[in-house]
Protein backbone atom coordinates (compact mmCIF):
# COMPACT_ATOMS: atom_id res chain seq x y z
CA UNK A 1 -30.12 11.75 31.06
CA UNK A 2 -26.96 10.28 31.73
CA UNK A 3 -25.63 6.82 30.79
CA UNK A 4 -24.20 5.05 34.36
CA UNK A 5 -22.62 2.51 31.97
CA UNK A 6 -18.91 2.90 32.69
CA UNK A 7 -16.66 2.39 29.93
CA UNK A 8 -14.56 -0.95 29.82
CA UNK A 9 -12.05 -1.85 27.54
CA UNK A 10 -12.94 -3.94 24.57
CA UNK A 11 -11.24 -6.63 22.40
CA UNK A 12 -11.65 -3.60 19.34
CA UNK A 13 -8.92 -1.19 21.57
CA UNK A 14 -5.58 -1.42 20.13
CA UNK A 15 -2.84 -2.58 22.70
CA UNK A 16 -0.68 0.48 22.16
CA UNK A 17 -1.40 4.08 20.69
CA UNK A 18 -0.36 5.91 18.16
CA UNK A 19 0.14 9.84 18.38
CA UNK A 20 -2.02 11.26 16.20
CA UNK A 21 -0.17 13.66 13.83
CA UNK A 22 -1.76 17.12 14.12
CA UNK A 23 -1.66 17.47 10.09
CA UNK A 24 -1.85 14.21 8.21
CA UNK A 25 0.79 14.43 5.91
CA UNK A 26 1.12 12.77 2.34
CA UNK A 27 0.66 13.67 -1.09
CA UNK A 28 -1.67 15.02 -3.68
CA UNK A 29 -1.89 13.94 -7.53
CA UNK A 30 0.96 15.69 -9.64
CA UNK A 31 3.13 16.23 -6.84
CA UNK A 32 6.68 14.05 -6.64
CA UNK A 33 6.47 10.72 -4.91
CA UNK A 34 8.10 10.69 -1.94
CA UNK A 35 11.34 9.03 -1.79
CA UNK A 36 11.02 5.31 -1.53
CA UNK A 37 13.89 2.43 -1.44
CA UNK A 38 13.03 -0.80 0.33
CA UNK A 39 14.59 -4.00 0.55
CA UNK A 40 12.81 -7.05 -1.19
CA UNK A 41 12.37 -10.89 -0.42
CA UNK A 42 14.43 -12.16 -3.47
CA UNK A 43 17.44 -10.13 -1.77
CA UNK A 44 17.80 -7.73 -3.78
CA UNK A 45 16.87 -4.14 -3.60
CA UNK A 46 14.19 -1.65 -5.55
CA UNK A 47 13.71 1.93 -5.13
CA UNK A 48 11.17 4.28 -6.70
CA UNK A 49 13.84 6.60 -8.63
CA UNK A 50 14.57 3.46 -10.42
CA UNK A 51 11.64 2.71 -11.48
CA UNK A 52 11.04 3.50 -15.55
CA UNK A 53 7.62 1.96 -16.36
CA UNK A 54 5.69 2.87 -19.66
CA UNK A 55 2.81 3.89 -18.42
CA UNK A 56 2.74 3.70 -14.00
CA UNK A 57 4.30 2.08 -11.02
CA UNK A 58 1.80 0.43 -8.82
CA UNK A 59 2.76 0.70 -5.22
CA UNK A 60 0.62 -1.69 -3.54
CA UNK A 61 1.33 -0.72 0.69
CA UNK A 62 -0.44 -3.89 2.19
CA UNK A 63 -0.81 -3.96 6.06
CA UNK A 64 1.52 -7.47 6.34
CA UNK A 65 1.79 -11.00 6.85
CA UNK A 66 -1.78 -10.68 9.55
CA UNK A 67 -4.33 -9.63 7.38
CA UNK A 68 -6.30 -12.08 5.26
CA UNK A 69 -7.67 -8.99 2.72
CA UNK A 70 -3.91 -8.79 1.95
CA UNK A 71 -3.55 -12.05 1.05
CA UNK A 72 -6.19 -11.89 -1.20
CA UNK A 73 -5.16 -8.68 -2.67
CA UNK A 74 -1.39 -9.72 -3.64
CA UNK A 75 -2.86 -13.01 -4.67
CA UNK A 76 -4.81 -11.34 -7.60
CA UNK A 77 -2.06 -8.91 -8.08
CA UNK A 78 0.36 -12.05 -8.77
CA UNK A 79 -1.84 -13.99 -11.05
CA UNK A 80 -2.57 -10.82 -12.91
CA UNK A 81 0.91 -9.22 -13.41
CA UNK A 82 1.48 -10.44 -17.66
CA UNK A 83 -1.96 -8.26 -17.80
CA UNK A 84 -0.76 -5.32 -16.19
CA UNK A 85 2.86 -5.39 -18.17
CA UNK A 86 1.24 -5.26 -21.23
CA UNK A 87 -0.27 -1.78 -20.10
CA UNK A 88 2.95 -0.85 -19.24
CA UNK A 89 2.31 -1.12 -15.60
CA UNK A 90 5.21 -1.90 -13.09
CA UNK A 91 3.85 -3.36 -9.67
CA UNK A 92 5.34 -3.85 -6.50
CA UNK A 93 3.71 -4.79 -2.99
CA UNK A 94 5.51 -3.22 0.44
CA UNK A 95 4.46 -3.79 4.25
CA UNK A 96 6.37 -2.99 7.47
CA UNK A 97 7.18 -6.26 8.28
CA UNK A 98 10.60 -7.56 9.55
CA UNK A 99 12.59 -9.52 6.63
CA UNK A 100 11.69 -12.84 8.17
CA UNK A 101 8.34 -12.56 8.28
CA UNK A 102 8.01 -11.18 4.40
CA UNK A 103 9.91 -14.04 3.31
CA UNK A 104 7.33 -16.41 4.76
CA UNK A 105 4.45 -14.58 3.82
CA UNK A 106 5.48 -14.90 -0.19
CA UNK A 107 6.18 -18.58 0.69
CA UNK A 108 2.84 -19.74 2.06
CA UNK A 109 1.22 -16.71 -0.23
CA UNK A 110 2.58 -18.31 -3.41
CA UNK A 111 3.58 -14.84 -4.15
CA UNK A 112 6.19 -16.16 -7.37
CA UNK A 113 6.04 -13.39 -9.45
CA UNK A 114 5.22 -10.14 -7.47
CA UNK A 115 7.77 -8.18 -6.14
CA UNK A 116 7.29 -7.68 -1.98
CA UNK A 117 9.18 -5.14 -0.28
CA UNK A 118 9.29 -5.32 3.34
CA UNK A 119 10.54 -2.89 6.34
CA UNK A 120 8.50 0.44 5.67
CA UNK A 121 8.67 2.29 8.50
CA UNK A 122 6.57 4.70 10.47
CA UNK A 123 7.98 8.11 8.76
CA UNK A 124 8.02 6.83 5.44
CA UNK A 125 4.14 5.24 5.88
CA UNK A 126 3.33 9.07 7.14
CA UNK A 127 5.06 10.81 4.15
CA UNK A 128 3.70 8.66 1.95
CA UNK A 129 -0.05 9.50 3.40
CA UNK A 130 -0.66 6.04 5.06
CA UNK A 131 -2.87 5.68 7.85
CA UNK A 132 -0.76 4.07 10.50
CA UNK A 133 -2.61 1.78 13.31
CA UNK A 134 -1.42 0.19 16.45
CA UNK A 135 -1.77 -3.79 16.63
CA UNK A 136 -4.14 -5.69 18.90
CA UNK A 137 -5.28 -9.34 18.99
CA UNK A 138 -1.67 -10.78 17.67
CA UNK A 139 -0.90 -7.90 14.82
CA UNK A 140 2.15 -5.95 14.43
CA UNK A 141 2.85 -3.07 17.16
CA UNK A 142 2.48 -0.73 14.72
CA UNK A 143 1.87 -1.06 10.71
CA UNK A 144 0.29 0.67 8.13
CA UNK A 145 -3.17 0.45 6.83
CA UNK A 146 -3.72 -0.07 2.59
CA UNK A 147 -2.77 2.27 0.11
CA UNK A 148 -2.61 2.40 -3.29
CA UNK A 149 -1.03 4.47 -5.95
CA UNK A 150 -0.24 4.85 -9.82
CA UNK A 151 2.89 6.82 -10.41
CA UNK A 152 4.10 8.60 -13.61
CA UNK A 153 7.10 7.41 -15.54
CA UNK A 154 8.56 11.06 -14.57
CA UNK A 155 8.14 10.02 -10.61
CA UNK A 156 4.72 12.67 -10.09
CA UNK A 157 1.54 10.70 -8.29
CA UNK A 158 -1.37 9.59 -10.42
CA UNK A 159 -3.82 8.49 -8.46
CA UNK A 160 -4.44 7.02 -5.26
CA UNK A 161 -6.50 5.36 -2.72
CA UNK A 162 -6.15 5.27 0.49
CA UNK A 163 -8.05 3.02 3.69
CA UNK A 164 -7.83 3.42 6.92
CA UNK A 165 -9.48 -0.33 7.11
CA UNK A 166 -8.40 -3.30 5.74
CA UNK A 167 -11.49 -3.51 3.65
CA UNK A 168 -13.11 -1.68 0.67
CA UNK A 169 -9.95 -1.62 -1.47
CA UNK A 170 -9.83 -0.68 -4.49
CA UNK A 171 -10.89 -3.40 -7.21
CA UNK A 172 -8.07 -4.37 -9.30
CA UNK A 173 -10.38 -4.34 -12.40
CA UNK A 174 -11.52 -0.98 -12.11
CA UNK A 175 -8.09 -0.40 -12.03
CA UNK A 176 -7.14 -2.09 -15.09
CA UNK A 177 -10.23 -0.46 -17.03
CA UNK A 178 -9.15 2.71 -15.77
CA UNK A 179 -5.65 2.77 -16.75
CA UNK A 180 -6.70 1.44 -20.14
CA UNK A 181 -9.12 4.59 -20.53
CA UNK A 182 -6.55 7.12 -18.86
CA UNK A 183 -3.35 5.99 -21.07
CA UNK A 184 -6.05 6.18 -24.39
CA UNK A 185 -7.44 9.36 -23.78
CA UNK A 186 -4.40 11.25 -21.89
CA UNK A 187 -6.13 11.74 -19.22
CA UNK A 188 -4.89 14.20 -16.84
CA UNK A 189 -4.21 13.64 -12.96
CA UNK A 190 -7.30 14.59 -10.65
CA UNK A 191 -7.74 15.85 -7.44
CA UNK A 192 -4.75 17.98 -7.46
CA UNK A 193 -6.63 20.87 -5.33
């Protein structure tokens, strides 16, 4: 039987596509991080080859200044940053968003400790893995969805986690207990396969 229901548009389509990429590209554990160098709200810049923490970079990619899971994600981030220095753990927080709209966002976020890069774009959300998504309902024409990842003093990729939804993010404490039993034990990378 056949369903004589035609097919309407909905308030869950995006406004705009995105092509889909025939291979989703990104990275696997052990490999080199891409290259990343973004410009931050405090005016200055960071970039990954920089970056010499004792035990990881956390690269926080947050969908932007729209999404209230963000908010709540950077928020813990910031209040929690003297806990993840003392493991050694370097954290920084990057979105697509225009340079404007990143410095409001750590205003009204009360982001005053974390560092927020803004201005990824589309190629470097791809090579980095992202899932990218076309805005609806007031969001960004085009932004990335959450990711995650723990990178090695020598630049190679930890771990990471990946949405294509703003929800079911990694928690930050099963983070925290993980990197305390992965720096103790010296515990390899997984999932390079």
């Amino acid at each position: 039987m056949t369903s004589t229901k035609s097919k309407t548009a909905t308030s869950t389509e995006p406004a705009a596509s995105v092509a889909p990429s025939s291979a989703r590209l990104g990275i696997r554990p052990r490999e080199q991080a891409p290259e990343l160098t973004v410009r931050l709200t405090d005016g200055t810049a960071w970039s990954i080859a920089d970056a010499h923490p004792r035990s990881f970079t956390m690269v926080v990619f947050y969908r932007g200044s729209h999404c209230p899971v963000c908010r709540a994600q950077l928020s813990e981030l910031n209040r929690r940053l003297d806990e993840l220095a003392e493991r050694g753990v370097d954290v920084i927080a990057i979105c697509g968003d225009s340079q404007e709209v990143a410095v409001k966002t750590v205003d009204e976020w009360r982001l005053d400790r974390l560092k927020v890069g803004y201005g990824l774009d589309e190629d470097t959300m791809r090579r980095w893995g992202l899932f990218v998504s076309a805005g609806h309902d007031g969001e960004p024409g085009l932004f990335n969805e959450p990711g995650l990842f723990l990178i090695n003093p020598d630049g190679a990729v930890y771990y990471e986690a990946l949405n294509s939804m703003p929800w079911a993010r990694p928690r930050l404490d099963d983070i925290v207990n993980g990197i305390d039993y992965v720096v103790a034990a010296n515990y390899p990378a997984r999932g390079e396969g």
